[in-house]
PDB file of N, CA and C in Angstrom:
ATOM      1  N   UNK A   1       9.153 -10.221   1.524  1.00  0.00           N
ATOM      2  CA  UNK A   1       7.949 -10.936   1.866  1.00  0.00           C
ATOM      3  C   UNK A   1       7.952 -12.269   1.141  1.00  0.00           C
ATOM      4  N   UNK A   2       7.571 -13.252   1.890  1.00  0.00           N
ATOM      5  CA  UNK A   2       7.992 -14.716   1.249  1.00  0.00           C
ATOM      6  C   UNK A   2       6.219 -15.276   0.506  1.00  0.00           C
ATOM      7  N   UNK A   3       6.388 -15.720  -0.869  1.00  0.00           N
ATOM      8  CA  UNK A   3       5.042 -15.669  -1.231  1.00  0.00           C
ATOM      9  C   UNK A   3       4.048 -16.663  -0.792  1.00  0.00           C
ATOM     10  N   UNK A   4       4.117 -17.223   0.793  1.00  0.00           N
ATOM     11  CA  UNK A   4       2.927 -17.767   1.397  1.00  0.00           C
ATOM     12  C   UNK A   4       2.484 -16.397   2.373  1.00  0.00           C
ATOM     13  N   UNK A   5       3.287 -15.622   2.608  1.00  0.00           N
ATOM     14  CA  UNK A   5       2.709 -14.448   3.440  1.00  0.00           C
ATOM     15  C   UNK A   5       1.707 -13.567   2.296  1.00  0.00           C
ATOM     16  N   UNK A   6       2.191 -13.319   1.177  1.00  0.00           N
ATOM     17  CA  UNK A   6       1.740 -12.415   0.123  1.00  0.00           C
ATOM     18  C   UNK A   6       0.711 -13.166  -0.041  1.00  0.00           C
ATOM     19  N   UNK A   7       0.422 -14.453  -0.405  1.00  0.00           N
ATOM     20  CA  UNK A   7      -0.763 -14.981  -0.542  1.00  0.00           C
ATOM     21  C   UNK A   7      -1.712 -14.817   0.797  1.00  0.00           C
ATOM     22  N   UNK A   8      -1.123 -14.822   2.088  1.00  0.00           N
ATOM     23  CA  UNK A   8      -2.999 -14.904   2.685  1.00  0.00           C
ATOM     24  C   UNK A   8      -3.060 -13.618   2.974  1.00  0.00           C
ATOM     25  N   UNK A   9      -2.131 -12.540   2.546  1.00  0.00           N
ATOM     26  CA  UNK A   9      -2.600 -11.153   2.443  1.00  0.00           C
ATOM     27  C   UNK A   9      -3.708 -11.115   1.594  1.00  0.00           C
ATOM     28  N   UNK A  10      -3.197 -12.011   0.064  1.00  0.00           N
ATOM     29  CA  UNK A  10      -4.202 -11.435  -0.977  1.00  0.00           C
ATOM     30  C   UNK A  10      -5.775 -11.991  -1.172  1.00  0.00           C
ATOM     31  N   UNK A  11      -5.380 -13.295  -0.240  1.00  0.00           N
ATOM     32  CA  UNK A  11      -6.545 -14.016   0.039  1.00  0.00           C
ATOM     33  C   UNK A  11      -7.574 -13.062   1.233  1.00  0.00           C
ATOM     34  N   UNK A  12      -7.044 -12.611   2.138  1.00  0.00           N
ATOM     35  CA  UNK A  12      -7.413 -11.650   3.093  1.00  0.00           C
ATOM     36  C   UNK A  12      -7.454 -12.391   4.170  1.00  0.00           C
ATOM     37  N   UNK A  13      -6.285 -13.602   4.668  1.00  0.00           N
ATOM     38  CA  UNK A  13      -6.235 -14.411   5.678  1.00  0.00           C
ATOM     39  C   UNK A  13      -5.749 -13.231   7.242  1.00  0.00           C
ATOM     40  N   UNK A  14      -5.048 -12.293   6.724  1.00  0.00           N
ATOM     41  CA  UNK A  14      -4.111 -11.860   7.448  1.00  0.00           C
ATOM     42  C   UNK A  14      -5.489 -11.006   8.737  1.00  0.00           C
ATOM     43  N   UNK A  15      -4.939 -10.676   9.686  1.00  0.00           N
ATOM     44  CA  UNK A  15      -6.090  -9.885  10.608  1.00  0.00           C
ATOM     45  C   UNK A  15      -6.175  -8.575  10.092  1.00  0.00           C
ATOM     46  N   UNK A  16      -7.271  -8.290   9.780  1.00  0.00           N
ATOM     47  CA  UNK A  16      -7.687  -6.328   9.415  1.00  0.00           C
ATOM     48  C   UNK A  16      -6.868  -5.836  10.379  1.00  0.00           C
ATOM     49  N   UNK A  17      -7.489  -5.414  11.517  1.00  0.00           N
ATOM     50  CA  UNK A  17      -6.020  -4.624  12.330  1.00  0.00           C
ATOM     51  C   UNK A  17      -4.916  -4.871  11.986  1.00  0.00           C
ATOM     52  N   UNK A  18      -4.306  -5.210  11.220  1.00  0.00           N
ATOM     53  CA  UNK A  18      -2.554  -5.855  11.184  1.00  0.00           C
ATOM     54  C   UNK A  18      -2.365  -5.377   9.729  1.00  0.00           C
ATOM     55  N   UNK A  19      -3.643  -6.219   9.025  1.00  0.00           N
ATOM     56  CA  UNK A  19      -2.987  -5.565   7.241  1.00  0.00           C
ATOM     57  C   UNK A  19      -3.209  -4.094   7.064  1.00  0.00           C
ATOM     58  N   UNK A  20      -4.186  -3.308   7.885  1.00  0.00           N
ATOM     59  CA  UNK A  20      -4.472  -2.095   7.941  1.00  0.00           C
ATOM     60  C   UNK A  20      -3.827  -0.946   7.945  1.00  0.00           C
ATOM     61  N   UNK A  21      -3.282  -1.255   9.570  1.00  0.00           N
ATOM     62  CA  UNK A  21      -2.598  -0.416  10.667  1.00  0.00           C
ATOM     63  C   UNK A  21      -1.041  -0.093  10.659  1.00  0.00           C
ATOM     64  N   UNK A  22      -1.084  -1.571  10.419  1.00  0.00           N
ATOM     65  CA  UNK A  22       1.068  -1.939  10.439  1.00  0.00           C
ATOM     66  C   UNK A  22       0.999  -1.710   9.008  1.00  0.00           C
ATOM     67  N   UNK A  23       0.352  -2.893   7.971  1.00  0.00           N
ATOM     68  CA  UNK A  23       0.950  -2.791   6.961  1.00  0.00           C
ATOM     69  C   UNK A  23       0.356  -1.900   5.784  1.00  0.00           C
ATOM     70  N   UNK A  24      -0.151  -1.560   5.792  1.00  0.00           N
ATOM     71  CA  UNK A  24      -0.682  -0.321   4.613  1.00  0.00           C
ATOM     72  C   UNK A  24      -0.602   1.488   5.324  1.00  0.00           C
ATOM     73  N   UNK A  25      -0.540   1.383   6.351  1.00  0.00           N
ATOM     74  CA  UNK A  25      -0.937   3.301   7.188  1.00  0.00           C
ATOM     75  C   UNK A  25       0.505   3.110   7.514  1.00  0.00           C
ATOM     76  N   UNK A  26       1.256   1.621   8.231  1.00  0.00           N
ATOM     77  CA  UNK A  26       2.720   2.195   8.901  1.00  0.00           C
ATOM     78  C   UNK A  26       4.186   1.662   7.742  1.00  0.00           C
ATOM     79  N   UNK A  27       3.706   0.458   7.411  1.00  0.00           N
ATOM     80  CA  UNK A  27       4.920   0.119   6.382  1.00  0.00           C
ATOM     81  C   UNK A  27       5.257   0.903   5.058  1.00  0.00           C
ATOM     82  N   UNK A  28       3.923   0.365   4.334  1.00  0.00           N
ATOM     83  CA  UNK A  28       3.564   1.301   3.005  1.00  0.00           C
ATOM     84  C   UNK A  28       3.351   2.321   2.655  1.00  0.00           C
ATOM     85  N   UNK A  29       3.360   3.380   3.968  1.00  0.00           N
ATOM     86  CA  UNK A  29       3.376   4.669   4.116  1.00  0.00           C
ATOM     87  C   UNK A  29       4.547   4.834   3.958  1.00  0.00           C
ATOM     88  N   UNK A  30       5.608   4.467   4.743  1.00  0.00           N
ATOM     89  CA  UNK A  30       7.106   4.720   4.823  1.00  0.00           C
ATOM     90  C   UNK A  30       7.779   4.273   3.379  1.00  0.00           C
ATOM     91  N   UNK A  31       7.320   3.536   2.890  1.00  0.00           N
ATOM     92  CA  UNK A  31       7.759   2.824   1.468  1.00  0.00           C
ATOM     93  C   UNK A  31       7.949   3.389   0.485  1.00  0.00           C
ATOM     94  N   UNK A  32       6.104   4.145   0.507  1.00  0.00           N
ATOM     95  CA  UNK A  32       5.476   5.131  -0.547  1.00  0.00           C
ATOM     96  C   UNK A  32       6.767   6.569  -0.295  1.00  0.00           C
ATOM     97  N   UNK A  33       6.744   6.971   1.122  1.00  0.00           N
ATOM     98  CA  UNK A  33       7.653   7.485   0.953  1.00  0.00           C
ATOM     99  C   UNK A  33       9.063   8.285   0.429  1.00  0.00           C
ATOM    100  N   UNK A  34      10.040   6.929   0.557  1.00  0.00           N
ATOM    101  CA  UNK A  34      11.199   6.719   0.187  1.00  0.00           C
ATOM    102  C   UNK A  34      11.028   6.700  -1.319  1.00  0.00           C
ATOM    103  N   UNK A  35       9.909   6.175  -2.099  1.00  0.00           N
ATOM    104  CA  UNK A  35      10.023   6.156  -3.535  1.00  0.00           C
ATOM    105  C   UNK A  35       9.829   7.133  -3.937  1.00  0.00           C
ATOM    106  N   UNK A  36       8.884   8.168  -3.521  1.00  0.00           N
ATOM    107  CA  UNK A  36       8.713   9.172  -3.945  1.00  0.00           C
ATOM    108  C   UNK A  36      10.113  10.478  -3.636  1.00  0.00           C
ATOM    109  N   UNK A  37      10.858   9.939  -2.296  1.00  0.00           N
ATOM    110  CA  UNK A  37      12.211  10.480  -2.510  1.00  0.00           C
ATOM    111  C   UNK A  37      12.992  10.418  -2.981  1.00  0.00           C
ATOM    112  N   UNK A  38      13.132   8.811  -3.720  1.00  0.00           N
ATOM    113  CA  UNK A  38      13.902   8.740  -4.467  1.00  0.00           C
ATOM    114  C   UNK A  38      13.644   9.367  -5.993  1.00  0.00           C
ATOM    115  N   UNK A  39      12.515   9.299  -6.327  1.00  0.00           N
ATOM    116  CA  UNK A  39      12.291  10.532  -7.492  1.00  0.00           C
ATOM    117  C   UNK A  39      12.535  11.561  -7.568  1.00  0.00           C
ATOM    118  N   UNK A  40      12.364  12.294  -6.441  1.00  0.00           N
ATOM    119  CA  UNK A  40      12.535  13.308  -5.924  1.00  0.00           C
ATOM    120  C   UNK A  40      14.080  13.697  -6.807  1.00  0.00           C
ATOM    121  N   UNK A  41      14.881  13.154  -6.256  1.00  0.00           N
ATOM    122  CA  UNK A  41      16.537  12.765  -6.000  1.00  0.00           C
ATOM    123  C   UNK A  41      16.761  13.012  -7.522  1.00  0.00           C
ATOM    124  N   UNK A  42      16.442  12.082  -7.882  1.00  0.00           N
ATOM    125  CA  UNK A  42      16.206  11.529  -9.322  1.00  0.00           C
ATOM    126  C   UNK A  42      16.186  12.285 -10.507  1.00  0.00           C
ATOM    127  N   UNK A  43      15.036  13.499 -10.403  1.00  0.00           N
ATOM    128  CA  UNK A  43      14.788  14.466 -10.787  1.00  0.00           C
ATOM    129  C   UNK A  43      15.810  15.582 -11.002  1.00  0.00           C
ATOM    130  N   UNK A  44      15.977  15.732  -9.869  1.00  0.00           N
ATOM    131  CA  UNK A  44      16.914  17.104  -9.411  1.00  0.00           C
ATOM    132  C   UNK A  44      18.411  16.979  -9.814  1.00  0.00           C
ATOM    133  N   UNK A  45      18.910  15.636  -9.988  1.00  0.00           N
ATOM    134  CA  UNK A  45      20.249  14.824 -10.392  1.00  0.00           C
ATOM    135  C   UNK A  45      19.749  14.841 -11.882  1.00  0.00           C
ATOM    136  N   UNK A  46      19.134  15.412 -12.371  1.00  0.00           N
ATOM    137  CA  UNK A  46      19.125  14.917 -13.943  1.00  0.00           C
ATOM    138  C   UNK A  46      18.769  13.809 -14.866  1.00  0.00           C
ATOM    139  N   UNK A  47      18.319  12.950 -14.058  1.00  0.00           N
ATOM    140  CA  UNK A  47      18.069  11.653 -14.146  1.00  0.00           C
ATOM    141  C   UNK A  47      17.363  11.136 -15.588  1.00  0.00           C
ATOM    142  N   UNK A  48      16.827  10.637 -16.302  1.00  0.00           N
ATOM    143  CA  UNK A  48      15.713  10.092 -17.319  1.00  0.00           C
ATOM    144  C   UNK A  48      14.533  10.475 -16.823  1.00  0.00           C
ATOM    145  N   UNK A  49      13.541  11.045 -17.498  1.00  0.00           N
ATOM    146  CA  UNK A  49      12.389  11.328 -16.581  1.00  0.00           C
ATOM    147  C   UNK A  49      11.203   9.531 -16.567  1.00  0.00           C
ATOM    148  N   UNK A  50      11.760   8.837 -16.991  1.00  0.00           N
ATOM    149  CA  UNK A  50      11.307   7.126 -17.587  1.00  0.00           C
ATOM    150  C   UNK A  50      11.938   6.835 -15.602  1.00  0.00           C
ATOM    151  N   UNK A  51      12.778   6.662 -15.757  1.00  0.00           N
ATOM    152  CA  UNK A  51      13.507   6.494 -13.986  1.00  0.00           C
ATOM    153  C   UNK A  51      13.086   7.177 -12.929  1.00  0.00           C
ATOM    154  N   UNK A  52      12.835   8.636 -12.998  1.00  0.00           N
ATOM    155  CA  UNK A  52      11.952   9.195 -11.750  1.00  0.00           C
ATOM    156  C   UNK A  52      10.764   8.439 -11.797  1.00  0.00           C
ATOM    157  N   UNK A  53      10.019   8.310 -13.007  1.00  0.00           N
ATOM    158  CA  UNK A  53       8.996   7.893 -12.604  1.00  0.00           C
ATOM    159  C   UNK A  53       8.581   6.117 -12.475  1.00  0.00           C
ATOM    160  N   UNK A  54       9.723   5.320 -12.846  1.00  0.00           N
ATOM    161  CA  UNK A  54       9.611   3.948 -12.166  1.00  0.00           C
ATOM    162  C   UNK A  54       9.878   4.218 -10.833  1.00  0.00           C
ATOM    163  N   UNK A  55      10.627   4.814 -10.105  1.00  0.00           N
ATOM    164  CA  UNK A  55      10.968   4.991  -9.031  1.00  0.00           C
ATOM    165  C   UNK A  55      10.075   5.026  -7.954  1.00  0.00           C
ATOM    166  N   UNK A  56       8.953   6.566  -8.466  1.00  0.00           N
ATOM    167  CA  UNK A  56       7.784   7.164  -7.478  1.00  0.00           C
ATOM    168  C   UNK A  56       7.138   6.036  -7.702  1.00  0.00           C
ATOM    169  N   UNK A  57       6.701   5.285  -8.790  1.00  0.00           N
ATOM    170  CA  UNK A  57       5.843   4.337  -9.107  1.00  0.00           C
ATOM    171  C   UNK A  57       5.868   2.803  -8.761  1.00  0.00           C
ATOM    172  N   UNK A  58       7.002   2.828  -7.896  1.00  0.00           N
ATOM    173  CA  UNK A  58       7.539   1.511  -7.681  1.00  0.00           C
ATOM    174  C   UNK A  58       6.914   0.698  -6.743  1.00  0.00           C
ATOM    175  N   UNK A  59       6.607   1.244  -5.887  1.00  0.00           N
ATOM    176  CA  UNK A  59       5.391   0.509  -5.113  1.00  0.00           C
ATOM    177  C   UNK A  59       3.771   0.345  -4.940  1.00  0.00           C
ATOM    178  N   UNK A  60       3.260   0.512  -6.109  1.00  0.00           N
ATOM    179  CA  UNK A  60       2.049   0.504  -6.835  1.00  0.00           C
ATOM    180  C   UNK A  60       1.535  -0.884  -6.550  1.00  0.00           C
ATOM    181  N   UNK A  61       2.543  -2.024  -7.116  1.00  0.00           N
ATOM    182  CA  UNK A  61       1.964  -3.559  -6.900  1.00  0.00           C
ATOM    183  C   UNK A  61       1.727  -4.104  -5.211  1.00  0.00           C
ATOM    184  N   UNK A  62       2.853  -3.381  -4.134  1.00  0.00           N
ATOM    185  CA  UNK A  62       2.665  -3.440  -3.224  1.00  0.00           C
ATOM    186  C   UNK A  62       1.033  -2.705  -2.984  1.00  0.00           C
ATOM    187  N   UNK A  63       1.110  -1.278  -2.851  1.00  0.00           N
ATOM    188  CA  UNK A  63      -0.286  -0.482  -2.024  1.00  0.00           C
ATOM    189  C   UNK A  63      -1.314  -1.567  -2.858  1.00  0.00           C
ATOM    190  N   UNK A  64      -1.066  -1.569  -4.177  1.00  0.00           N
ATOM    191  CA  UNK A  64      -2.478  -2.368  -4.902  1.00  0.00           C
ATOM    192  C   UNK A  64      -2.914  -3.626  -4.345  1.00  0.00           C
ATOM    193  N   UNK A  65      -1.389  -4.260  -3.408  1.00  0.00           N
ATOM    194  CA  UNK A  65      -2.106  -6.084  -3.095  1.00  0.00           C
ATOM    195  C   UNK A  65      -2.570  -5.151  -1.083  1.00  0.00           C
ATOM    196  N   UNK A  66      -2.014  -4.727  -0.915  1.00  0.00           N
ATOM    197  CA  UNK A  66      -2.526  -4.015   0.453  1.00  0.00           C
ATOM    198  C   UNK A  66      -3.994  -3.773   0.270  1.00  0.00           C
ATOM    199  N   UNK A  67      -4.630  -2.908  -0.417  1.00  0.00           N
ATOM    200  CA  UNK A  67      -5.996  -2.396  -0.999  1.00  0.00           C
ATOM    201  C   UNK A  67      -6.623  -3.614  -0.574  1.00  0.00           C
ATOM    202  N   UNK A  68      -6.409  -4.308  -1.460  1.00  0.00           N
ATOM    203  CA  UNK A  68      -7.260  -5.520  -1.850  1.00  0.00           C
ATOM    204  C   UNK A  68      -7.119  -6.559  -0.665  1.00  0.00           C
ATOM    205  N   UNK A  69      -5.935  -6.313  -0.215  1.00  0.00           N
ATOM    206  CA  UNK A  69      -5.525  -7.528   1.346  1.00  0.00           C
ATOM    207  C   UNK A  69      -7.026  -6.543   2.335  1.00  0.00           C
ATOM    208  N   UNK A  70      -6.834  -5.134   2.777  1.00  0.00           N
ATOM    209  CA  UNK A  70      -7.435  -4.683   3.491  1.00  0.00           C
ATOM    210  C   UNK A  70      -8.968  -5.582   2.653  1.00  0.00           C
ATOM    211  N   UNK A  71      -9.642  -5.196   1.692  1.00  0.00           N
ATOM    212  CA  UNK A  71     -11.069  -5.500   1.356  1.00  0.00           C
ATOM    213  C   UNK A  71     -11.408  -6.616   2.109  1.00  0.00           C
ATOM    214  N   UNK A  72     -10.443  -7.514   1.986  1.00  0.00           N
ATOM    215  CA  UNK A  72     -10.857  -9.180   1.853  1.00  0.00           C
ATOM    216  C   UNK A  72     -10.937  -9.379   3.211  1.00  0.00           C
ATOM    217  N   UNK A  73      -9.788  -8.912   3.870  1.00  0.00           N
ATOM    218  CA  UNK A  73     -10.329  -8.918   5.203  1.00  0.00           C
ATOM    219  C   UNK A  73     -11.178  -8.333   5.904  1.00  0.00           C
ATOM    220  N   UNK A  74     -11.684  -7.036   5.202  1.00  0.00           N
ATOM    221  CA  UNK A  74     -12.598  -6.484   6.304  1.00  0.00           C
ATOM    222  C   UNK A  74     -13.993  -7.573   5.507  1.00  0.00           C
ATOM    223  N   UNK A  75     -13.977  -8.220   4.351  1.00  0.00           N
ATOM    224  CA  UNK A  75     -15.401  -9.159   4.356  1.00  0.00           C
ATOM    225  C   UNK A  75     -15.235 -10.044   5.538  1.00  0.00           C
ATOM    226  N   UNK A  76     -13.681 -10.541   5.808  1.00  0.00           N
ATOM    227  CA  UNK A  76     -13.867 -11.949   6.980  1.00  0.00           C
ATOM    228  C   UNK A  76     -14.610 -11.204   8.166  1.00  0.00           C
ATOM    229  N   UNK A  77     -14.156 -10.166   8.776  1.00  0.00           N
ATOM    230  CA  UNK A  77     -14.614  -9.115  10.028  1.00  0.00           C
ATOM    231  C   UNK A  77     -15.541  -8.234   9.662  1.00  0.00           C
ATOM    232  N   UNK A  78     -16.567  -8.865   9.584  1.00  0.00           N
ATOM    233  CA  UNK A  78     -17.671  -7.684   9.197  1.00  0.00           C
ATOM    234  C   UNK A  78     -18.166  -7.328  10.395  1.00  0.00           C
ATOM    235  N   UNK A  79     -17.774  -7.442  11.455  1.00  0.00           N
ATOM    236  CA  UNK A  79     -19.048  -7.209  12.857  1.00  0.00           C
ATOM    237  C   UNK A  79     -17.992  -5.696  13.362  1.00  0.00           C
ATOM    238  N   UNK A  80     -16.676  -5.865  13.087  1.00  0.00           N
ATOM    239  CA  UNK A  80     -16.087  -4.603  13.492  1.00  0.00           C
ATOM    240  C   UNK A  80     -16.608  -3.444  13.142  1.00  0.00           C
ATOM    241  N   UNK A  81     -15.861  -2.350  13.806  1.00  0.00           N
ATOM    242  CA  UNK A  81     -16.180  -1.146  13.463  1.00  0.00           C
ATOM    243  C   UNK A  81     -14.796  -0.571  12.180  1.00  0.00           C
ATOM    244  N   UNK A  82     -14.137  -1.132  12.457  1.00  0.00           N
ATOM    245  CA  UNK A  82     -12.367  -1.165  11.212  1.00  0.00           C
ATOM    246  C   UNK A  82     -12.988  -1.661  10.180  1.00  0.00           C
ATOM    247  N   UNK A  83     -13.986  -2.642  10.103  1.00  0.00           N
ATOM    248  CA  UNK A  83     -14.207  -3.598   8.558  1.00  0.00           C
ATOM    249  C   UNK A  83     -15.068  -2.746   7.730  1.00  0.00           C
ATOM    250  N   UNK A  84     -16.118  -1.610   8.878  1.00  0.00           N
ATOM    251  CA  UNK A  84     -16.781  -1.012   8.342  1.00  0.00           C
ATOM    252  C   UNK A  84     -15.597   0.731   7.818  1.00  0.00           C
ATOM    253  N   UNK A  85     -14.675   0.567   8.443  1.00  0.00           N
ATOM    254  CA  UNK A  85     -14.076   1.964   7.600  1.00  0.00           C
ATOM    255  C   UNK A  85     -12.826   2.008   7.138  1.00  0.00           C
ATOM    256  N   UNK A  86     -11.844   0.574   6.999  1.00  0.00           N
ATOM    257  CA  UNK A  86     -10.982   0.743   6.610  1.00  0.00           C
ATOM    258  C   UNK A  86     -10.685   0.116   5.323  1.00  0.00           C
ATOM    259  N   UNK A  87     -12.035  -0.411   4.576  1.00  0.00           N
ATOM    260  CA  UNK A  87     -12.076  -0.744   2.964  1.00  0.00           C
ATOM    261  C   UNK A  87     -11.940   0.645   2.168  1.00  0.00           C
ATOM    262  N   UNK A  88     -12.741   2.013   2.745  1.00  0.00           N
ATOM    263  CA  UNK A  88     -12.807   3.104   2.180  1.00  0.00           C
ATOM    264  C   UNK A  88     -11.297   4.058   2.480  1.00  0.00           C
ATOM    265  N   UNK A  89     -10.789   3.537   3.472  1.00  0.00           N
ATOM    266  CA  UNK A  89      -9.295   4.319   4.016  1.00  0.00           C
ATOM    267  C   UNK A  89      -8.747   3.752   3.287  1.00  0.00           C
ATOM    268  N   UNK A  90      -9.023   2.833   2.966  1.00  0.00           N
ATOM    269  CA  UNK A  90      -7.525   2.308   2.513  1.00  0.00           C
ATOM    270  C   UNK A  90      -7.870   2.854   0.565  1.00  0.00           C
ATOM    271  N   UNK A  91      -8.775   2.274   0.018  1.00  0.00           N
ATOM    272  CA  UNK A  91      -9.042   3.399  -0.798  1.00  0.00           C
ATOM    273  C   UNK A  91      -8.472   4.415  -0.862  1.00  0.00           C
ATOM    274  N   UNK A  92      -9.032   5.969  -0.308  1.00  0.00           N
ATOM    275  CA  UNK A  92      -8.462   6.809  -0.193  1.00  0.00           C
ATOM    276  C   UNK A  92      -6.878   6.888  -0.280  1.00  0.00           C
ATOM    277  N   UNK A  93      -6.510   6.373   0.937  1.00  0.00           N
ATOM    278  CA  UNK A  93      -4.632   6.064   1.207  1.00  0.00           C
ATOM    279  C   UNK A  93      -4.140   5.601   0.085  1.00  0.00           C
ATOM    280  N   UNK A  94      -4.650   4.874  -0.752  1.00  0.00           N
ATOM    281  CA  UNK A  94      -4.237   4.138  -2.417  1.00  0.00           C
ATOM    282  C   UNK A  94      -4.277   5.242  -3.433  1.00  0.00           C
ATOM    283  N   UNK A  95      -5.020   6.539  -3.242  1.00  0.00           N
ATOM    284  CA  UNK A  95      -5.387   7.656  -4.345  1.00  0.00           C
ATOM    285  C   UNK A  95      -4.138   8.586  -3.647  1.00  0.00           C
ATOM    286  N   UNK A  96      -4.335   9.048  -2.833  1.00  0.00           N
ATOM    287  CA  UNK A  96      -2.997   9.708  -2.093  1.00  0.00           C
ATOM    288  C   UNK A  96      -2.054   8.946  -1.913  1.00  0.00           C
ATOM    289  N   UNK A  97      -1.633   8.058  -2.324  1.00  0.00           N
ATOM    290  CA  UNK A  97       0.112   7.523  -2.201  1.00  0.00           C
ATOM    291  C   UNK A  97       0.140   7.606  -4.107  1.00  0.00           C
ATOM    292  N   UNK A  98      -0.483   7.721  -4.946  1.00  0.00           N
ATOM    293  CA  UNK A  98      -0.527   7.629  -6.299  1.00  0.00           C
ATOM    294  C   UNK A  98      -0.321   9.194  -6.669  1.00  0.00           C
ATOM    295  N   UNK A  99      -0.501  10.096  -6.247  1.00  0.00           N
ATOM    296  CA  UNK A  99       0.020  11.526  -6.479  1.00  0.00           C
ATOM    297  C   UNK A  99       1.314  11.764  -5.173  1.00  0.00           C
ATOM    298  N   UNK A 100       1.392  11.570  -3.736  1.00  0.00           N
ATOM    299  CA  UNK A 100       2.105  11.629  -3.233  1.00  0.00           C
ATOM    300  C   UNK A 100       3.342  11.387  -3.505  1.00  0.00           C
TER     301      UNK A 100
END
């Protein structure tokens, strides 16, 4: 991600449907994922337990600027019906990718 995109995420330029849908439920889902497999991996290989857990933990700064991308945009779109429920999803989705 090139940091004029990361910025009007964090600004909340980007469209709610888009930072929502694609990028926090379809990208950062898949992300959260893989890190948590790679701990997984990690674990079971013997690994440092300091390394499993940078690993699972590795995309924290991502879901955290997502969170906050979703907020900002659902203030620009307040007339939707998404602005009104995907500040609290995405919430949620931020507490479950943090134990996931």
């Amino acid at each position: 991600m090139s940091a004029g995109r990361i910025g009007s995420l964090w600004r909340g330029e980007v469209p709610l449907a888009r930072v929502f849908w694609e990028y926090t439920i379809g990208w950062a889902t898949l992300i959260n994922l893989m890190c948590t497999g790679a701990a997984l991996v990690a674990f079971l290989k013997g690994a440092p337990a300091w390394l499993g857990l940078l690993l699972h933990f590795g995309a924290l700064p991502l879901n955290a600027l997502l969170v906050v991308s979703v907020w900002r945009a659902a203030e620009r779109e307040q007339d939707s019906a998404l602005a009104r429920f995907a500040p609290a999803a995405a919430l949620l989705w931020f507490i479950l990718m943090l134990v996931l």
